[in-house]
C-alpha atoms as a PDB file:
ATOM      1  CA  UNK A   1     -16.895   1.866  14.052  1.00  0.00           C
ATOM      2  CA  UNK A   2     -14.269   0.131  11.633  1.00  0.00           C
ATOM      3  CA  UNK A   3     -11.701   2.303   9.530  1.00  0.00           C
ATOM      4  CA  UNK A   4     -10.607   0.595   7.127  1.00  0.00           C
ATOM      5  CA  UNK A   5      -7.338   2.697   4.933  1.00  0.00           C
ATOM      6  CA  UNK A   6      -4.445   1.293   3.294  1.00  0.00           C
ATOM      7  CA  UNK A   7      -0.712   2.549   4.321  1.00  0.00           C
ATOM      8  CA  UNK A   8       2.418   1.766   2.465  1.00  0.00           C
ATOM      9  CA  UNK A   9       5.406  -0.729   3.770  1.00  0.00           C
ATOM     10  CA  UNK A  10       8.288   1.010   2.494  1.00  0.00           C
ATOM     11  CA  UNK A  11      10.038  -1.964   3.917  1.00  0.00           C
ATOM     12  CA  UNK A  12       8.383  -4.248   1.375  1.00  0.00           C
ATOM     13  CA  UNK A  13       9.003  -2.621  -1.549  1.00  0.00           C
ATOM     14  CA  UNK A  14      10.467  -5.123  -3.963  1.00  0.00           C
ATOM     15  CA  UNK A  15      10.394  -8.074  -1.550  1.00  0.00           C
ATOM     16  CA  UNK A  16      11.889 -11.518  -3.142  1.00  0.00           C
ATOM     17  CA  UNK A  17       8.200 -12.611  -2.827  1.00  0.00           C
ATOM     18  CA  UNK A  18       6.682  -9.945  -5.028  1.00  0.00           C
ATOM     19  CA  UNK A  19       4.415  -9.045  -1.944  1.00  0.00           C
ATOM     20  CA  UNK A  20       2.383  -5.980  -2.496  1.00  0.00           C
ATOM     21  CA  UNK A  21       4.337  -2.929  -0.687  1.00  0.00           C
ATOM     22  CA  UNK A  22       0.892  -1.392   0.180  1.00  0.00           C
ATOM     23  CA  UNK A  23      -1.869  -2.925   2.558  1.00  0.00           C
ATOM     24  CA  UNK A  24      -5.120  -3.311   4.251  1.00  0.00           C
ATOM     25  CA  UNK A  25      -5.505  -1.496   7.549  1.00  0.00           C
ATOM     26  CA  UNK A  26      -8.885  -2.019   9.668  1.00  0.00           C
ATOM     27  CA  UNK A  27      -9.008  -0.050  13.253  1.00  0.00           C
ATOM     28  CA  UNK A  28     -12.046  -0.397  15.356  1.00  0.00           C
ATOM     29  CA  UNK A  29     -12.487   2.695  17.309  1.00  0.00           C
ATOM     30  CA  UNK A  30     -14.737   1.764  20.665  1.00  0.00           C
ATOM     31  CA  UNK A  31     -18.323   3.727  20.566  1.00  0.00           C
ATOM     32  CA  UNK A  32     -17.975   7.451  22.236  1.00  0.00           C
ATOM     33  CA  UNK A  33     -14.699   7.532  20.852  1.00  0.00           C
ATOM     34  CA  UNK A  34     -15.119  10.634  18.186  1.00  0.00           C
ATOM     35  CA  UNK A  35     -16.950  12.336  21.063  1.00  0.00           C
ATOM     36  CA  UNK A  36     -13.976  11.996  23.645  1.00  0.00           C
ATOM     37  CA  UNK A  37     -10.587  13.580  24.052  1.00  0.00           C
ATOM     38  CA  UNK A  38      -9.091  10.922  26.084  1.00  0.00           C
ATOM     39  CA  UNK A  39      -6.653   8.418  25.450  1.00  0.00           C
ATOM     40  CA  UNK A  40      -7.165   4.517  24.714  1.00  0.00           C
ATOM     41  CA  UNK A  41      -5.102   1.374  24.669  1.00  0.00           C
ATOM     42  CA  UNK A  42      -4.529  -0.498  21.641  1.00  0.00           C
ATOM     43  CA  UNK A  43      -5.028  -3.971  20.951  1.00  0.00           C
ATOM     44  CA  UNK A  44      -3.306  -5.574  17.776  1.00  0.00           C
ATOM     45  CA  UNK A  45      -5.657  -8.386  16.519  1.00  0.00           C
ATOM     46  CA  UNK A  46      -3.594 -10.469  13.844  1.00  0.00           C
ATOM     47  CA  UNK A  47      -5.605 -12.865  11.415  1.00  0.00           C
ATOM     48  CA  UNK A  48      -4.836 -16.619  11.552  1.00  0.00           C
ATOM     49  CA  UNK A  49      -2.531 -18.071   8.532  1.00  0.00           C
ATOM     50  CA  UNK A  50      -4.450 -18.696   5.145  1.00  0.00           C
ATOM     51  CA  UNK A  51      -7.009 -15.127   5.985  1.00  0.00           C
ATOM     52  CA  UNK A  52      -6.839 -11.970   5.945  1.00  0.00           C
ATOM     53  CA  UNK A  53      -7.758  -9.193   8.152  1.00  0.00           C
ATOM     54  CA  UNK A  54     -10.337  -8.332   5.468  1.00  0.00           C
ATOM     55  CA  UNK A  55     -11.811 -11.470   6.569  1.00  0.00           C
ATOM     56  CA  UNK A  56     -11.407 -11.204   9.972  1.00  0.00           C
ATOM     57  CA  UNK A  57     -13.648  -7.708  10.069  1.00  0.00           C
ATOM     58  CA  UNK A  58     -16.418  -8.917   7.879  1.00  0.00           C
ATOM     59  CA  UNK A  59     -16.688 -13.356   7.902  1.00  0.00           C
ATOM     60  CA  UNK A  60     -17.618 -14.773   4.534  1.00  0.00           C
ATOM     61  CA  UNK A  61     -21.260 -16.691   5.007  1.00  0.00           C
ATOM     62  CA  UNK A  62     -21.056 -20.000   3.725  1.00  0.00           C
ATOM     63  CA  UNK A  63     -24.739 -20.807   4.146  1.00  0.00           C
ATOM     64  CA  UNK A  64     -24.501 -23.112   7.029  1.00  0.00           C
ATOM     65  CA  UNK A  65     -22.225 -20.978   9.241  1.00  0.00           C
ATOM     66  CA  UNK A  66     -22.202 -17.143   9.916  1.00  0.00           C
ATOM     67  CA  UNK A  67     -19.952 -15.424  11.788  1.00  0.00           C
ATOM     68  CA  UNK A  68     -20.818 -11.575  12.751  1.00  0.00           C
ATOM     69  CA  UNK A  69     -18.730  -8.887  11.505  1.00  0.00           C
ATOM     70  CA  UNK A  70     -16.405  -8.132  14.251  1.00  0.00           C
ATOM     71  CA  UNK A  71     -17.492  -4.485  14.782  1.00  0.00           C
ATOM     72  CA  UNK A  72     -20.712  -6.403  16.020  1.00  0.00           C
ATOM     73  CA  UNK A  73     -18.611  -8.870  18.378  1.00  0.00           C
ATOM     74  CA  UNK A  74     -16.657  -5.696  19.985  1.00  0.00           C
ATOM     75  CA  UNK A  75     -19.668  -3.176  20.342  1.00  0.00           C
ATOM     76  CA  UNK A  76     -21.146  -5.278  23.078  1.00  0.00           C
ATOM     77  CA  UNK A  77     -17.521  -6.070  24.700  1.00  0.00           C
ATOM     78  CA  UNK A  78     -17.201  -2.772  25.777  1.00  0.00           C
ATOM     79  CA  UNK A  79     -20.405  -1.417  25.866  1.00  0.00           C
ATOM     80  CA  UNK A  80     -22.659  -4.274  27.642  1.00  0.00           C
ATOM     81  CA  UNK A  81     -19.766  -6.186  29.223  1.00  0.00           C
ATOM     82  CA  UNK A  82     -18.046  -3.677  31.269  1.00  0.00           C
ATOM     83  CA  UNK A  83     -14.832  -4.242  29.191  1.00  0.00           C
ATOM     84  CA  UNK A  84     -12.912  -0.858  29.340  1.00  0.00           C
ATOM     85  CA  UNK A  85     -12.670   0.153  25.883  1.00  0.00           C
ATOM     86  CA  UNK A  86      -9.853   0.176  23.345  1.00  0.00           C
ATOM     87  CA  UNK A  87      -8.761   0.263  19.764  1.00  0.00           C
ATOM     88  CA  UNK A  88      -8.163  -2.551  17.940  1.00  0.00           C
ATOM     89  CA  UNK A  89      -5.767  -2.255  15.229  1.00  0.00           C
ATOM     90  CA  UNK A  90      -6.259  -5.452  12.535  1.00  0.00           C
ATOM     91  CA  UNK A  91      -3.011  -5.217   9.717  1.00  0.00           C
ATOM     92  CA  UNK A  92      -3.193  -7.342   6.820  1.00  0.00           C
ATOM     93  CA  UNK A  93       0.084  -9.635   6.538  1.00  0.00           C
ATOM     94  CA  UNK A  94       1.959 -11.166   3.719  1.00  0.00           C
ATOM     95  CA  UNK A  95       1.650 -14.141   1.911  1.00  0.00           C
ATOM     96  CA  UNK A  96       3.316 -16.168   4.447  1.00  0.00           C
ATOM     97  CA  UNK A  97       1.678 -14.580   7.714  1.00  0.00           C
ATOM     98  CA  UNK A  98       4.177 -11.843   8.358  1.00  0.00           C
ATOM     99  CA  UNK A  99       2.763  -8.109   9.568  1.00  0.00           C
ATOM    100  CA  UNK A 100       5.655  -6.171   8.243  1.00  0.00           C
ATOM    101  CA  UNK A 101       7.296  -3.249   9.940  1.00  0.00           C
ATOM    102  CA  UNK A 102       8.147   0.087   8.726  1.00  0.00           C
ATOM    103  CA  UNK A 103       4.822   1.233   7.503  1.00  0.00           C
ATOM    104  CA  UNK A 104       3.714   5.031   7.004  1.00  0.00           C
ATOM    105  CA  UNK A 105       0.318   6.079   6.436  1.00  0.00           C
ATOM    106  CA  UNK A 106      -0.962   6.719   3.592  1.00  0.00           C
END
């Protein structure tokens, strides 16, 4: 499962360039996990330069090439593949590729 929210920078507000102060947040929470009480490691999975982690969870289709929505790369990683399972937290950066610090939840 994917949650996506968005959480505030407090840290960005009024940056020199004009970056929004308030972001995209995906976490993929491994299969069993609202079941269990026990405690997982976290992953942080940042997008490459020119994307965005919105892109990163579900790949745009461009007709020739798909690429699965990650939730449906992961599932199997740790369910199938004996992978022991973990969050993975994927923050959307700035304009120029930057995951900022400081953030709060929203």
């Amino acid at each position: 499962m994917i949650i996506h929210t968005r959480i505030e920078g407090s840290h960005l507000a009024g940056n020199l360039l004009g970056d929004p102060s308030e972001r995209d947040l995906f976490v993929y929470v491994p299969p069993g996990y609202e079941e269990s009480d026990r405690r997982y490691p976290a992953a942080y999975l940042l997008h490459a330069y020119g994307t965005t982690a919105e892109q990163v969870v579900t790949p745009a289709s461009d007709g020739q090439r798909w690429s699965p929505p990650l939730e449906d790369v992961l599932d199997p990683v740790f369910g199938r593949m004996g992978v022991a399972p973990m969050i993975v937290v994927i923050p959307t950066a700035g304009r120029v590729g930057g995951v900022a610090s400081g953030w709060t939840r929203r």
